[in-house]
Protein backbone atom coordinates (compact mmCIF):
# COMPACT_ATOMS: atom_id res chain seq x y z
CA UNK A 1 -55.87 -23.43 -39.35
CA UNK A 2 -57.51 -21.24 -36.85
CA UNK A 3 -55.79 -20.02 -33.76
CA UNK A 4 -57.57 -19.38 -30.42
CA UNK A 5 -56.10 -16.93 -28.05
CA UNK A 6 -54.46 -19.67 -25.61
CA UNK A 7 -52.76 -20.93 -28.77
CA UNK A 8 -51.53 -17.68 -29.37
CA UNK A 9 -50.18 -16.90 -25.74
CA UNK A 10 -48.37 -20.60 -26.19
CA UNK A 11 -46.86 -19.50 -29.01
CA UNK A 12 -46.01 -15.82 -27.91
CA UNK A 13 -44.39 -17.49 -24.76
CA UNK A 14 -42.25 -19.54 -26.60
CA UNK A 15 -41.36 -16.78 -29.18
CA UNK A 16 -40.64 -14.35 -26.74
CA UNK A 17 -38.17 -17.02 -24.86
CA UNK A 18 -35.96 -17.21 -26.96
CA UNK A 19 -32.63 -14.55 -27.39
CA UNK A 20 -32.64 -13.63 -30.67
CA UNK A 21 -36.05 -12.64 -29.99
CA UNK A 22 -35.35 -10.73 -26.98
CA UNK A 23 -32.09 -8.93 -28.59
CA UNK A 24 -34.60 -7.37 -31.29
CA UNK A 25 -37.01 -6.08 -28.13
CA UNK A 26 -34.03 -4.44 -26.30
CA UNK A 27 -33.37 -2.96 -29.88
CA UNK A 28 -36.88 -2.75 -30.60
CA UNK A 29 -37.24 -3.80 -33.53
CA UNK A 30 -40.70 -5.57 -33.80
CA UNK A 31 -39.24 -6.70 -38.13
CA UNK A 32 -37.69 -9.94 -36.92
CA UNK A 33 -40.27 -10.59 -34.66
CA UNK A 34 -43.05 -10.16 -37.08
CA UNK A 35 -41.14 -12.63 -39.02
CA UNK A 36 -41.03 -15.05 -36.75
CA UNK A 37 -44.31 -15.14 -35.52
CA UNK A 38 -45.41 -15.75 -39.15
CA UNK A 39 -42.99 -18.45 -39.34
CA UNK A 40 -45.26 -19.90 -36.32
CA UNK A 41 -48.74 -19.50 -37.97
CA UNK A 42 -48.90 -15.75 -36.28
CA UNK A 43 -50.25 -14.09 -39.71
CA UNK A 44 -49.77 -10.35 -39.71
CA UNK A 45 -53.68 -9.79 -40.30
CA UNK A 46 -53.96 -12.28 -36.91
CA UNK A 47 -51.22 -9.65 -35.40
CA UNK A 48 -53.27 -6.58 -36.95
CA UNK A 49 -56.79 -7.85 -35.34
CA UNK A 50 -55.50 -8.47 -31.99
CA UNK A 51 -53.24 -5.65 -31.37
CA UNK A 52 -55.27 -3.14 -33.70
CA UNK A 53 -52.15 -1.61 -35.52
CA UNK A 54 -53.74 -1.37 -39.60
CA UNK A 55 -51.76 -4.38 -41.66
CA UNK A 56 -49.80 -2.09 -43.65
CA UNK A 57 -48.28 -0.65 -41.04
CA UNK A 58 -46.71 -4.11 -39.64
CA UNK A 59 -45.34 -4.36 -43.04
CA UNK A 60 -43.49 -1.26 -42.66
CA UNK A 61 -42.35 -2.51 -39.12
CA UNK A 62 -40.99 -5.62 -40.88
CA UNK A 63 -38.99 -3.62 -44.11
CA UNK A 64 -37.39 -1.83 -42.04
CA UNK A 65 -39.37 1.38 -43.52
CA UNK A 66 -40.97 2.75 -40.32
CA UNK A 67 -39.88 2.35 -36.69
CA UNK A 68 -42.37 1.54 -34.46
CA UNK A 69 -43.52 4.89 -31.50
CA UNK A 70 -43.81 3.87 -27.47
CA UNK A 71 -47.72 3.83 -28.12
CA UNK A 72 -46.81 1.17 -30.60
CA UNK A 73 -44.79 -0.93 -28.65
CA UNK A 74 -47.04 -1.02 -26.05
CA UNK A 75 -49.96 -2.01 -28.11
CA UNK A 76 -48.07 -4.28 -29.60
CA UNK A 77 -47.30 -5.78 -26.56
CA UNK A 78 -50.49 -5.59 -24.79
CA UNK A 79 -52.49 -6.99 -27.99
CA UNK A 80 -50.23 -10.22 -28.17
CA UNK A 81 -49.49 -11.02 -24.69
CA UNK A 82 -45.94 -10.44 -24.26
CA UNK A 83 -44.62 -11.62 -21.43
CA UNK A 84 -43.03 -9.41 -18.49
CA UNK A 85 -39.44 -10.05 -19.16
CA UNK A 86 -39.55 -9.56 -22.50
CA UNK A 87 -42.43 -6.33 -22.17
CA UNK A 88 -38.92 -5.00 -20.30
CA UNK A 89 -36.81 -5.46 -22.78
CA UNK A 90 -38.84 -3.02 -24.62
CA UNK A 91 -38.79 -0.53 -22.08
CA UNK A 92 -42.15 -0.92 -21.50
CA UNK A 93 -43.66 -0.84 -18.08
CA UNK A 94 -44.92 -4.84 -16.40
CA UNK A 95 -48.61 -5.19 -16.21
CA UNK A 96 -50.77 -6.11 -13.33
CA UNK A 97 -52.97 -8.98 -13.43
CA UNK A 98 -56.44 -7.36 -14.16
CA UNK A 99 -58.55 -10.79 -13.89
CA UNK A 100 -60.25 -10.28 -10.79
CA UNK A 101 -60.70 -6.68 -11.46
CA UNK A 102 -62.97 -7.61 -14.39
CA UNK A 103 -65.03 -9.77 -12.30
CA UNK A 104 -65.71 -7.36 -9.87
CA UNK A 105 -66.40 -4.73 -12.35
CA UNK A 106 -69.16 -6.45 -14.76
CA UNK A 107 -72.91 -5.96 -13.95
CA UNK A 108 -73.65 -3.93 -11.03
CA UNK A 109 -71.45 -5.24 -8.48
CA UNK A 110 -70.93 -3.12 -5.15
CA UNK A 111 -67.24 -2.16 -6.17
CA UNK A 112 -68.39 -1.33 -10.00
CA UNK A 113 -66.29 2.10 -10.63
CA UNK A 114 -68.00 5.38 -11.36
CA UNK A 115 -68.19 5.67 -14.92
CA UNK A 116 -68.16 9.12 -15.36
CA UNK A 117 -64.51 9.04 -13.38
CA UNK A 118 -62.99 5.78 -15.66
CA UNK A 119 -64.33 7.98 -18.77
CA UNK A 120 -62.38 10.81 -17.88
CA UNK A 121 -58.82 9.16 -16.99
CA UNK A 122 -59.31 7.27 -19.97
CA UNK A 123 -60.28 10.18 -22.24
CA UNK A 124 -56.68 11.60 -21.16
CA UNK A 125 -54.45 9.16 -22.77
CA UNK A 126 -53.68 9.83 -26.57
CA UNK A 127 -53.05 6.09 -27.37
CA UNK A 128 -55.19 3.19 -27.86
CA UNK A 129 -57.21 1.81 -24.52
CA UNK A 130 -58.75 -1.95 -24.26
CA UNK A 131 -60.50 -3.20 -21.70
CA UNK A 132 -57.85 -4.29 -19.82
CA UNK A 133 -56.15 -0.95 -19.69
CA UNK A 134 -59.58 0.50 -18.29
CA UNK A 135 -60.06 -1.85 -15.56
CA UNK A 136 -56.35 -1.00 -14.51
CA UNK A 137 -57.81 2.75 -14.60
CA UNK A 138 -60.45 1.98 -12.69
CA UNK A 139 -58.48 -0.36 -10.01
CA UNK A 140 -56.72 3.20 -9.43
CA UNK A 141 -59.72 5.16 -8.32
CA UNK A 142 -59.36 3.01 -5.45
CA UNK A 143 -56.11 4.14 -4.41
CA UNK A 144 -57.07 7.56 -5.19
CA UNK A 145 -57.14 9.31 -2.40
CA UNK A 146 -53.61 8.18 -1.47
CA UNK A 147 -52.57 8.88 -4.68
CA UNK A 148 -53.88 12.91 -4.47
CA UNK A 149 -56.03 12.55 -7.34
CA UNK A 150 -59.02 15.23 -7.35
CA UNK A 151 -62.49 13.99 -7.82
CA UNK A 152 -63.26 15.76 -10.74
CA UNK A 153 -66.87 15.82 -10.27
CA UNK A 154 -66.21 18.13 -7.29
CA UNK A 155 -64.26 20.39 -9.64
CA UNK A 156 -67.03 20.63 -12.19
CA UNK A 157 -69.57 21.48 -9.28
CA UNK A 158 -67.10 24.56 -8.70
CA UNK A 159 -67.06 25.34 -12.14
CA UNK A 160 -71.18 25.35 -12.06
CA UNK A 161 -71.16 27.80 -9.04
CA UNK A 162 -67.88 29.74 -9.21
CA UNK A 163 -66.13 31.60 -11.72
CA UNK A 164 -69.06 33.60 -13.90
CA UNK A 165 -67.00 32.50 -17.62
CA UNK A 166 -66.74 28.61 -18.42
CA UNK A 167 -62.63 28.05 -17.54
CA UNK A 168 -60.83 26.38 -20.45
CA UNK A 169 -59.80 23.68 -18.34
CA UNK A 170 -63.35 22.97 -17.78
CA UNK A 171 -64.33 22.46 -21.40
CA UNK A 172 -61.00 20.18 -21.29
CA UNK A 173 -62.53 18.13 -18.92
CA UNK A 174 -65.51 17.99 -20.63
CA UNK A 175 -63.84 16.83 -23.63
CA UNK A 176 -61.33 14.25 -22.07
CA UNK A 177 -65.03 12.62 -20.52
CA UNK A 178 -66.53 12.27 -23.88
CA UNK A 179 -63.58 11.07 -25.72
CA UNK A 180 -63.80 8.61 -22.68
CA UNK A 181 -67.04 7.96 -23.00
CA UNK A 182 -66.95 6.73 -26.34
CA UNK A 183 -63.40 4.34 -25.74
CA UNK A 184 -65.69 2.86 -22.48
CA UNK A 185 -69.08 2.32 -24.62
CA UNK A 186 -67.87 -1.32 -25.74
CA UNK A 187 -66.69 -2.67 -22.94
CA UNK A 188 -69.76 -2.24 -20.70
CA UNK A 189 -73.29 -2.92 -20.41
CA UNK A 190 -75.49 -0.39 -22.62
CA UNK A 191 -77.01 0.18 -19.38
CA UNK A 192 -74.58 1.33 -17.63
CA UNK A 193 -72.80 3.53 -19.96
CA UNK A 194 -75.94 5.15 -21.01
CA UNK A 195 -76.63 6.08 -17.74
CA UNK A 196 -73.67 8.17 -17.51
CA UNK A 197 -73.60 9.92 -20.58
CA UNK A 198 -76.84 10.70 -19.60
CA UNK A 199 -75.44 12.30 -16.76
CA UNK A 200 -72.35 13.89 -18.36
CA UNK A 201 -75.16 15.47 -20.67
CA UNK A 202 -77.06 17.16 -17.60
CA UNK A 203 -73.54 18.74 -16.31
CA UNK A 204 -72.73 19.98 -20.18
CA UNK A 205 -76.16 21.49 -20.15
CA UNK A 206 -76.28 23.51 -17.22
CA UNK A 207 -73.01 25.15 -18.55
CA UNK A 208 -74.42 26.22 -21.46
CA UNK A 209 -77.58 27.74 -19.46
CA UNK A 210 -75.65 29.21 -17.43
CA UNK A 211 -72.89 31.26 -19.99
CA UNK A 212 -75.06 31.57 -23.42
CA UNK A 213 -73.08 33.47 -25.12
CA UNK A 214 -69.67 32.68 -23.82
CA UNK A 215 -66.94 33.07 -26.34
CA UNK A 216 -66.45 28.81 -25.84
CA UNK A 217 -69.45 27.92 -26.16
CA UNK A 218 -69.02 26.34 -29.63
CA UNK A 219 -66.81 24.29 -27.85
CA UNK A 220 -69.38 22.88 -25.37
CA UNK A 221 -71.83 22.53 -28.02
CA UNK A 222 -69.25 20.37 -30.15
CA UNK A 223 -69.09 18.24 -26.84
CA UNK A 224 -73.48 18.07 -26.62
CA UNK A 225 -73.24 16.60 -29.70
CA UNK A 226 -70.39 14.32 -29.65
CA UNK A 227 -71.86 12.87 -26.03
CA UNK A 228 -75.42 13.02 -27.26
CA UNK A 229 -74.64 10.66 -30.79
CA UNK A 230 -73.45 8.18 -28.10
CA UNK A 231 -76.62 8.44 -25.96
CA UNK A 232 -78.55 7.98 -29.27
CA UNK A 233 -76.57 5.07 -29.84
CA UNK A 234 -76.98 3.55 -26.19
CA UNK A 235 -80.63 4.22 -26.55
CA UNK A 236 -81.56 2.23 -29.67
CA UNK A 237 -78.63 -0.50 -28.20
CA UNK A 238 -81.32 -0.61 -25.33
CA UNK A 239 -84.13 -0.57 -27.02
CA UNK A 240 -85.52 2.96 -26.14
CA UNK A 241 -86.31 3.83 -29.68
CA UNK A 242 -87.92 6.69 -29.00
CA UNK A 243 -85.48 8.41 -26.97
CA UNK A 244 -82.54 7.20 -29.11
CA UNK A 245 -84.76 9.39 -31.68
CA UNK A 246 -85.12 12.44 -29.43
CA UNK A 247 -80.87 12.24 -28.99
CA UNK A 248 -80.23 12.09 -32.51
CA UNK A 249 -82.52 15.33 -33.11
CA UNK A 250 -80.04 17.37 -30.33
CA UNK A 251 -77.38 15.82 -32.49
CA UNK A 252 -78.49 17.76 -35.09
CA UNK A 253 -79.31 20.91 -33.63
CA UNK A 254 -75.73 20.66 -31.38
CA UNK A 255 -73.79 19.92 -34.47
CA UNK A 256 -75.15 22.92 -36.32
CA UNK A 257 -74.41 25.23 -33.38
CA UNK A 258 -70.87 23.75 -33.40
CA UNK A 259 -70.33 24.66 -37.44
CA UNK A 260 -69.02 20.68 -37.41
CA UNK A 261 -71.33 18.51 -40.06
CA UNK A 262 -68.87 15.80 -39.28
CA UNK A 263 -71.11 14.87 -35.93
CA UNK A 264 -73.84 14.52 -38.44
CA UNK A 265 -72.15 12.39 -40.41
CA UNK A 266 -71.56 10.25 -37.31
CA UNK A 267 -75.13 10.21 -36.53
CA UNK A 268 -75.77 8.63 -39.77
CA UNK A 269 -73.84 6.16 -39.98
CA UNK A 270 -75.22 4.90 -36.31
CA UNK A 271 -78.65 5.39 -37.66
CA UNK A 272 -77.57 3.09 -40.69
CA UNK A 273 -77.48 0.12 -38.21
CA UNK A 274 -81.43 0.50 -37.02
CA UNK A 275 -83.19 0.65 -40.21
CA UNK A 276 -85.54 -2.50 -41.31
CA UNK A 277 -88.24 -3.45 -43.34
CA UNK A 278 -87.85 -4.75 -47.25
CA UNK A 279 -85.75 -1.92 -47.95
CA UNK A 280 -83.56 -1.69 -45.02
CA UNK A 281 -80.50 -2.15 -46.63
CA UNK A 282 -81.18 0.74 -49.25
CA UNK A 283 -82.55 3.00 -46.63
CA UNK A 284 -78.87 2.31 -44.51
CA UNK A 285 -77.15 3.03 -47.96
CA UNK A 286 -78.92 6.83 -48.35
CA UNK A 287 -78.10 7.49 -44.96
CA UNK A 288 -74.22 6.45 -45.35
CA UNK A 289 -74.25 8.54 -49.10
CA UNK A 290 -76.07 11.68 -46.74
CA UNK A 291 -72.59 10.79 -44.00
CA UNK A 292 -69.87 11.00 -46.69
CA UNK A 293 -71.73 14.12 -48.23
CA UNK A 294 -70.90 15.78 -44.50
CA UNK A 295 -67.10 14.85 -44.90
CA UNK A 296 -64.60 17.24 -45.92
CA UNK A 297 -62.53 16.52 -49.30
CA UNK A 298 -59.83 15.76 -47.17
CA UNK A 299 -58.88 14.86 -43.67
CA UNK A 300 -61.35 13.05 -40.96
CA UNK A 301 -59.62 9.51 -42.77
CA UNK A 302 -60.65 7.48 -39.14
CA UNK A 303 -65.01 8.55 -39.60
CA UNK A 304 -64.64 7.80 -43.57
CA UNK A 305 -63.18 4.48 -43.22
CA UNK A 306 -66.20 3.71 -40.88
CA UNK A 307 -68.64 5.38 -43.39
CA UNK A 308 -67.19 3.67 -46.56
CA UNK A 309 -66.91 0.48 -44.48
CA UNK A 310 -70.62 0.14 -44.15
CA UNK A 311 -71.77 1.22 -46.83
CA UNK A 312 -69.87 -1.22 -48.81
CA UNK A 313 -71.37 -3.72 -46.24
CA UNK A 314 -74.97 -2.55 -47.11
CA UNK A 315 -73.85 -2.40 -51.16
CA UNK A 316 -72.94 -6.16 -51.10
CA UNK A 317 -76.24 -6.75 -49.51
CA UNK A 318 -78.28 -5.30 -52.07
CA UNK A 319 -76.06 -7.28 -54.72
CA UNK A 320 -73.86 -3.58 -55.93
CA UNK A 321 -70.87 -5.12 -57.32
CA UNK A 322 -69.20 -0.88 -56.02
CA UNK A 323 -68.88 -2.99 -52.80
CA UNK A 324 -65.67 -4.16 -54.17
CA UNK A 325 -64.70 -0.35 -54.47
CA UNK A 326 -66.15 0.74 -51.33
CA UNK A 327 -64.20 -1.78 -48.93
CA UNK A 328 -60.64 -1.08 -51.10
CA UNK A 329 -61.25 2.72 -50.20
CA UNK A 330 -62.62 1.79 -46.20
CA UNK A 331 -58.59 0.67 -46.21
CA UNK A 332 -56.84 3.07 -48.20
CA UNK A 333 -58.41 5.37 -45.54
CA UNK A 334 -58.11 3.49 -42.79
CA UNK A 335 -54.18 2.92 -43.50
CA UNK A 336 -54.42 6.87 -43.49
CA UNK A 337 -56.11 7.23 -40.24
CA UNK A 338 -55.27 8.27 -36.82
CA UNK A 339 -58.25 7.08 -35.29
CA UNK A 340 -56.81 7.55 -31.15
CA UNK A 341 -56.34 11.11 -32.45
CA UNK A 342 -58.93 11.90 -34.27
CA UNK A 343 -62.32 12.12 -32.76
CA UNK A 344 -64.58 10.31 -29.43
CA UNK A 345 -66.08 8.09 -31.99
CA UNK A 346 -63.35 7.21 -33.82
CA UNK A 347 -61.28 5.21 -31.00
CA UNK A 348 -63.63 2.03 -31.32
CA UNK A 349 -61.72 1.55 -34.84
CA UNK A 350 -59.37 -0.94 -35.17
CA UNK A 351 -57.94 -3.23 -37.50
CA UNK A 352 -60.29 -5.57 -36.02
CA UNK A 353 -63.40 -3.76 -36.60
CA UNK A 354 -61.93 -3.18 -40.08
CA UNK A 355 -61.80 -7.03 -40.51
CA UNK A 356 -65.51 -7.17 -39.47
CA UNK A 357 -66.57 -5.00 -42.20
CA UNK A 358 -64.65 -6.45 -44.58
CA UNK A 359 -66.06 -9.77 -43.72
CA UNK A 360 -69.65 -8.95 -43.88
CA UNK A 361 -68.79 -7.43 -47.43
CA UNK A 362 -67.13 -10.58 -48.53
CA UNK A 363 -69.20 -12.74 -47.18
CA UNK A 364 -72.20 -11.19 -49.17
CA UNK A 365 -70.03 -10.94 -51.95
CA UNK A 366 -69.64 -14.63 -51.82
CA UNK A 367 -65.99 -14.30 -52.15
CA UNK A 368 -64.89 -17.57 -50.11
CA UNK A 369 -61.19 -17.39 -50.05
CA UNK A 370 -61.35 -13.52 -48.35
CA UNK A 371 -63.95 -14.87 -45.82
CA UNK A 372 -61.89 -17.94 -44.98
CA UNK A 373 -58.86 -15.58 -44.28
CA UNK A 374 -60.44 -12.73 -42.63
CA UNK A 375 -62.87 -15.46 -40.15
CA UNK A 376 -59.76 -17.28 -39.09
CA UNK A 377 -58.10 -13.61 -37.95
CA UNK A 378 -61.07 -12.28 -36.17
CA UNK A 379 -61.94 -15.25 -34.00
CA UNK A 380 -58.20 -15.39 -32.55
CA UNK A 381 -59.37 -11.34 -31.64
CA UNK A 382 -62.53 -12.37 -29.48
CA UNK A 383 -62.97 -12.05 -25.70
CA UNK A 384 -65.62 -14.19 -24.64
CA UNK A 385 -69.08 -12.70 -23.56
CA UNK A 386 -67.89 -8.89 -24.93
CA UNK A 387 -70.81 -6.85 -27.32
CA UNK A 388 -67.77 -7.49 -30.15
CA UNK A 389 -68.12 -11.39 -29.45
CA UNK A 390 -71.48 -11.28 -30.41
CA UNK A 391 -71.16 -9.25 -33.56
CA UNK A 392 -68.02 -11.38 -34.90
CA UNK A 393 -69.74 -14.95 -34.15
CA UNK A 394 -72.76 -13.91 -35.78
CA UNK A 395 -70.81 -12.78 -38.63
CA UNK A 396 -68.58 -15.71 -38.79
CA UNK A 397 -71.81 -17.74 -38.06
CA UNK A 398 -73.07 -16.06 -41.13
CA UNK A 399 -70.39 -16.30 -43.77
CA UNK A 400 -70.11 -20.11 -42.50
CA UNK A 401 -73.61 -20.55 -43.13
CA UNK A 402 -73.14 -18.84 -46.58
CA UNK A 403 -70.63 -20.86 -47.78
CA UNK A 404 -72.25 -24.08 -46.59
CA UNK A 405 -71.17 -25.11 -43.45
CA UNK A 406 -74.60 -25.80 -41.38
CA UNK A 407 -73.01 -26.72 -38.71
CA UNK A 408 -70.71 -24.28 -37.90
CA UNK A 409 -72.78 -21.67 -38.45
CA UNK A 410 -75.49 -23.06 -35.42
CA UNK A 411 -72.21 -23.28 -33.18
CA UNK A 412 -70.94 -19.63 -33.70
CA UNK A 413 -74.47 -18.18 -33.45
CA UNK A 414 -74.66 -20.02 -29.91
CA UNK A 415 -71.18 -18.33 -28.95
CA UNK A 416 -72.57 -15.11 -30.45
CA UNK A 417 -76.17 -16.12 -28.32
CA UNK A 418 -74.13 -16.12 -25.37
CA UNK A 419 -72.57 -13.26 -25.48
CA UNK A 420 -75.46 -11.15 -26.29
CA UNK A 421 -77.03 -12.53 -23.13
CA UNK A 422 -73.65 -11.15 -21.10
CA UNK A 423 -73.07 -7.76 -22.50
CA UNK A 424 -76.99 -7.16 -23.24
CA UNK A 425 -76.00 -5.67 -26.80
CA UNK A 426 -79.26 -4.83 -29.23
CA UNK A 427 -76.18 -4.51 -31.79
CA UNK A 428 -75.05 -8.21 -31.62
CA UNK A 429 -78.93 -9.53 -31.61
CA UNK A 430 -79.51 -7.48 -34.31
CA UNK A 431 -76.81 -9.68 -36.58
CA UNK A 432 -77.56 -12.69 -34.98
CA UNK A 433 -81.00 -12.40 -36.14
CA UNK A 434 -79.83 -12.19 -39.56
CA UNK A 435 -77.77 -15.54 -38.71
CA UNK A 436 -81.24 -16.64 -37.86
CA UNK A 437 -82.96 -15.54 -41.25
CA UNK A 438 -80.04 -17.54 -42.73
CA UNK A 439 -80.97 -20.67 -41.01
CA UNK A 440 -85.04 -20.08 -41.18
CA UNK A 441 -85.21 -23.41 -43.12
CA UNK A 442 -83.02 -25.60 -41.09
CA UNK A 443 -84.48 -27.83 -38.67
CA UNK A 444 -81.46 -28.06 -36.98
CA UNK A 445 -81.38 -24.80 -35.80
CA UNK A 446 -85.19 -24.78 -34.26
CA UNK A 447 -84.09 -24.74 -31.02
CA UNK A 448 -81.26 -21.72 -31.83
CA UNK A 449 -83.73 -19.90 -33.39
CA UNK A 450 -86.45 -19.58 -30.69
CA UNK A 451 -83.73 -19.05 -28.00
CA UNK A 452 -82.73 -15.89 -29.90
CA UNK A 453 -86.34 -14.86 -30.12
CA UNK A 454 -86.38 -15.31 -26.44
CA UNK A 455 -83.57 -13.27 -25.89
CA UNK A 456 -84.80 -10.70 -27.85
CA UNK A 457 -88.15 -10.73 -25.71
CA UNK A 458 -85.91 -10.67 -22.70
CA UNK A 459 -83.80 -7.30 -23.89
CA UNK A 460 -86.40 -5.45 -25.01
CA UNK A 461 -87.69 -2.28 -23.22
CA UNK A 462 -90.09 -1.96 -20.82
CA UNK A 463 -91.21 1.49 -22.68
């Protein structure tokens, strides 16, 4: 039976009432808790997707074997719901209500943050940040002049017409605001985070115009390409093909002056997503083989779980039975991984996103009993009218469609319709139109089908 996320809060408030429960959390130990949550159809893949600790790790938790950090106890209760009392038996700090806050801040409302500002405070913390976290960062720019805290553009302006060598805490800066960047990119319109990594790029630039041969530079040009991979991405997520083109080529060129083939590996596997034609799927598989080539025997586990993730996605699509290999390896590395701590790109990945990949592989694998399982954990994971909505629906939509289930498939690729029409994600329509390939035959989903051409009319751009 699937759970949807009010059933889960139901069942985390009632957990979480009772003492036993609470006598782990002041010992905090999450084991018994784990336990018990199974015990109430709270699966540990359910408790994986939504709070994004890997599986294996929960296991751990539950043996006994590892003891859960601060940053883990906070995702963990941030990803289930925890309540207050019980979030301070854990020593963990109450949350505010962020509801309103994430009203005011979609589209481009009058009290929408600055961008560039959210990206930096959240580039600064070393744990995982959701959307709700975010919007809590971004409720404090209000308060920030009470609070003391500098405008940092108004450093960097300094740092553009002061000191004649780039400071160190500059290129921090710099850094902090691209890891942000990248945490921010799914949680907002492509729109709008485009636009500031565009302008993040512009500041970045007339740095390194301005000290050519200072001895950090390979530092600023490890940030050009970091930040421009994400413009490349924003670009094709818009539309701009062309431009998203043009970003990808300063990749390149910034990832060679860095000495880091890793940001090329990156590239790739974004560039895996926009192919098309008959032989999309084997042109997406040379570029992932080109991305692991640019990997280092060891280390940089969070990028080759990504890379290994799709291209066992893109294997099962062209019928490779390796798929099977592929997606076993996207975990062994994942369960390796450090993705918060690794690099920008890596802090989208989840156990969630995991799921996803694993899903589309199954699904194309046709191996129903993994779908069934993996469908019923994601869709507990989904916030309504977010670019990951879109994606998961279609997918679900897709492996329900697969498996024989019409019906179900038309509803999830409305919910995934609907959410591509909020979050104005090329990435969601672009699996959604599969869902629609899927049901090209069906004349039950006439009406599904020519709304998503519609939509895709509708997003397009202007250029």
């Amino acid at each position: 039976m699937t759970l949807d996320r009010n059933e889960v809060r139901e069942i985390v408030k009632r957990v979480f009432a009772r003492e036993d429960v609470l006598e782990a959390c002041r010992r905090r130990e999450v084991g018994p808790i784990i336990t018990i949550l199974g015990s109430h159809g709270i699966s540990q893949g359910l408790t994986a997707g939504l709070t994004g600790i890997p599986q294996g790790r929960l296991s751990e938790y539950k043996t006994g074997k590892r003891l859960p950090t601060l940053n883990t106890l906070e995702d963990f209760a941030n990803g289930l719901g925890v309540p207050e009392h019980a979030r301070r038996a854990l020593g963990l700090a109450p949350t505010d209500e962020t509801d309103a806050l994430a009203e005011r801040t979609s589209g481009d409302s009058p009290t929408m943050p600055d961008l560039l500002t959210v990206a930096w405070m959240a580039g600064s913390l070393n744990n995982h940040v959701d959307r709700r976290a975010v919007l809590q960062l971004a409720a404090t720019l209000a308060a920030a002049p009470l609070l003391g805290v500098e405008e940092p553009m108004e450093r960097l302006a300094y740092a553009l017409i002061g000191p004649a060598a780039i400071q160190d805490d500059t290129i921090t800066f710099l850094e902090q605001r691209t890891i942000g960047l990248h945490r921010i990119e799914p949680m907002f319109q492509a729109r709008l985070v485009h636009r500031s990594i565009m302008s993040h790029l512009r500041e970045v630039t007339a740095l390194l115009e301005g000290h050519p041969q200072d001895s950090l530079r390979s530092r600023l040009a490890r940030i050009t390409g970091e930040s421009a991979v994400l413009a490349a991405w924003t670009a094709w997520d818009l539309g701009e093909a062309a431009h998203s083109s043009r970003m990808y080529r300063i990749t390149e060129v910034a990832a060679r002056a860095a000495d880091d083939p890793v940001i090329i590996a990156c590239a790739s596997t974004f560039r895996s997503y926009a192919t098309s034609g008959p032989a999309a799927h084997d042109d997406a598989r040379r570029l992932l083989t080109d991305a692991r080539c640019c990997l280092p025997d060891s280390g940089e586990d969070a990028t080759r779980a990504w890379v290994l993730g799709r291209e066992a996605e893109e294997a099962a699509a062209i019928g490779d039975p390796a798929a099977n290999d592929l997606i076993r390896q996207a975990g062994e590395a994942f369960e390796r991984a450090r993705p918060q701590r690794e690099r920008p790109w890596t802090r989208f990945l989840d156990q969630t996103r995991m799921n996803a990949l694993e899903l589309s592989t199954y699904t194309r694998l046709g191996n129903e009993q993994r779908v069934h399982d993996l469908a019923d954990d994601l869709l507990a994971t989904v916030t309504p009218a977010s670019k990951r909505a879109a994606l998961i629906n279609a997918d679900v939509g897709i492996a329900s469609i697969r498996l024989g289930d019409i019906n179900s498939g038309i509803s999830y690729g409305r919910r995934s319709l609907d959410a591509v029409r909020a979050s104005e994600t090329s990435f969601g329509l672009w699996r959604l139109e599969e869902l629609a390939r899927a049901l090209a035959q069906e004349p039950r989903a006439r009406d599904l089908r020519a709304e998503i051409k519609q939509t895709r009319r509708a997003l397009a751009s202007p250029h």
